[in-house]
Protein backbone atom coordinates (compact mmCIF):
# COMPACT_ATOMS: atom_id res chain seq x y z
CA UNK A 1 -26.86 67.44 98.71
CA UNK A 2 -29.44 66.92 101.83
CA UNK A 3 -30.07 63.50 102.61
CA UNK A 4 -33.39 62.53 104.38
CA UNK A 5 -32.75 60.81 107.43
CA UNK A 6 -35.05 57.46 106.95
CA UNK A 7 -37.99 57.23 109.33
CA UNK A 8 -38.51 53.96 111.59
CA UNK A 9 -41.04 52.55 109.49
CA UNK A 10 -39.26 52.91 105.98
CA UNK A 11 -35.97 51.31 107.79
CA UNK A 12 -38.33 48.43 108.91
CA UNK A 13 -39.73 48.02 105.40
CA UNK A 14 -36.23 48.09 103.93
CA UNK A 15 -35.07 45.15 106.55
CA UNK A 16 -38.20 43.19 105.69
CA UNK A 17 -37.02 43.09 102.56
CA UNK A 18 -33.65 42.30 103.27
CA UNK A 19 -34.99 39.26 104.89
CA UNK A 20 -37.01 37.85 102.75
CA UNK A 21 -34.27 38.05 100.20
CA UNK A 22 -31.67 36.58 102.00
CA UNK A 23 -35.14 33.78 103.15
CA UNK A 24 -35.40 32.91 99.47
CA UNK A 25 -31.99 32.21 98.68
CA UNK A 26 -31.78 33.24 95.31
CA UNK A 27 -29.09 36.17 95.85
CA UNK A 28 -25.16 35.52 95.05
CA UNK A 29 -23.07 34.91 98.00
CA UNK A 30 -21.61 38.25 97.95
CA UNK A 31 -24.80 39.97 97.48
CA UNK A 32 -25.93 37.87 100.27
CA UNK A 33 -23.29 38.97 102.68
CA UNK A 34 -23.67 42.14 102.01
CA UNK A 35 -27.15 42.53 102.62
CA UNK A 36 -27.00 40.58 105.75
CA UNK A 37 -24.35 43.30 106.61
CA UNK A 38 -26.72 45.89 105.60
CA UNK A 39 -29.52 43.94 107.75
CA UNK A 40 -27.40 44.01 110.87
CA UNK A 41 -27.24 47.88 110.85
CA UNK A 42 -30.29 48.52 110.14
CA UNK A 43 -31.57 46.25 112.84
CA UNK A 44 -29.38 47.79 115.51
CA UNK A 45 -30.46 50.90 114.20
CA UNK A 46 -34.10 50.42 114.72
CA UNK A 47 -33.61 48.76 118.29
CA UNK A 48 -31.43 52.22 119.11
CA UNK A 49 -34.93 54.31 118.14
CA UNK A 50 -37.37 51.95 119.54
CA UNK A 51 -36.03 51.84 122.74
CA UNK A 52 -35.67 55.69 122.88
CA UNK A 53 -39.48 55.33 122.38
CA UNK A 54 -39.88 53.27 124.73
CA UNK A 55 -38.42 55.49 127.48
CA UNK A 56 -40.17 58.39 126.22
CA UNK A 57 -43.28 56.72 126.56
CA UNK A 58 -42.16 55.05 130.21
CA UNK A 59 -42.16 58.62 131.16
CA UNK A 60 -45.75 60.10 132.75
CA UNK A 61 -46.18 63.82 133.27
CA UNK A 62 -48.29 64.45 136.36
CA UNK A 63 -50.87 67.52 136.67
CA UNK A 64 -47.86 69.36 138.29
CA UNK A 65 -45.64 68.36 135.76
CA UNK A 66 -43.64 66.33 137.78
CA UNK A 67 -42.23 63.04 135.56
CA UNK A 68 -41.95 59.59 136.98
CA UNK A 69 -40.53 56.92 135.35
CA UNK A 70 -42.15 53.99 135.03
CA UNK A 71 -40.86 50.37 134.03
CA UNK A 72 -42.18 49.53 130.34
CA UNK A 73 -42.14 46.09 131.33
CA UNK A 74 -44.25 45.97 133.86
CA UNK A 75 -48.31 46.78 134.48
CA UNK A 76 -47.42 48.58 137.90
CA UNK A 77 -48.74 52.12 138.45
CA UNK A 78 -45.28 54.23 139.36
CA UNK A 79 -45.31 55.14 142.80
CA UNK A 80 -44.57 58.93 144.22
């Protein structure tokens, strides 16, 4: 059977809820635990994807096609 690889946004979605469940404190202990568990992965998992978008994006393809790298955190134009 082919599983479909969850996109970023659905994985977001799913740890929303996650938190809000484990924010209104009506789940068992063990249910608890194990969708913290569950919360932890996923969360790692979207950091993982969103900072291999970020360096795709950091990434500017001159006219030549030359790349430079540029820092995401910072408003600087990348120098040659």
């Amino acid at each position: 059977m082919v599983t479909k690889k969850n996109n970023f946004e659905e994985e977001l979605a799913k740890l929303q809820q996650i938190v809000a469940n484990l924010e209104n404190g009506n789940v068992a202990l063990e249910d608890a635990l194990d969708e913290f568990q569950t919360g932890v992965k996923l969360s790692r998992d979207l950091n993982q994807k969103l900072t291999a978008a970020e360096q795709t994006v950091a990434k500017l393809i001159e006219g030549d096609g030359s790349e430079h790298e540029i820092d995401p955190n910072s408003s600087a134009t990348p120098e040659e």
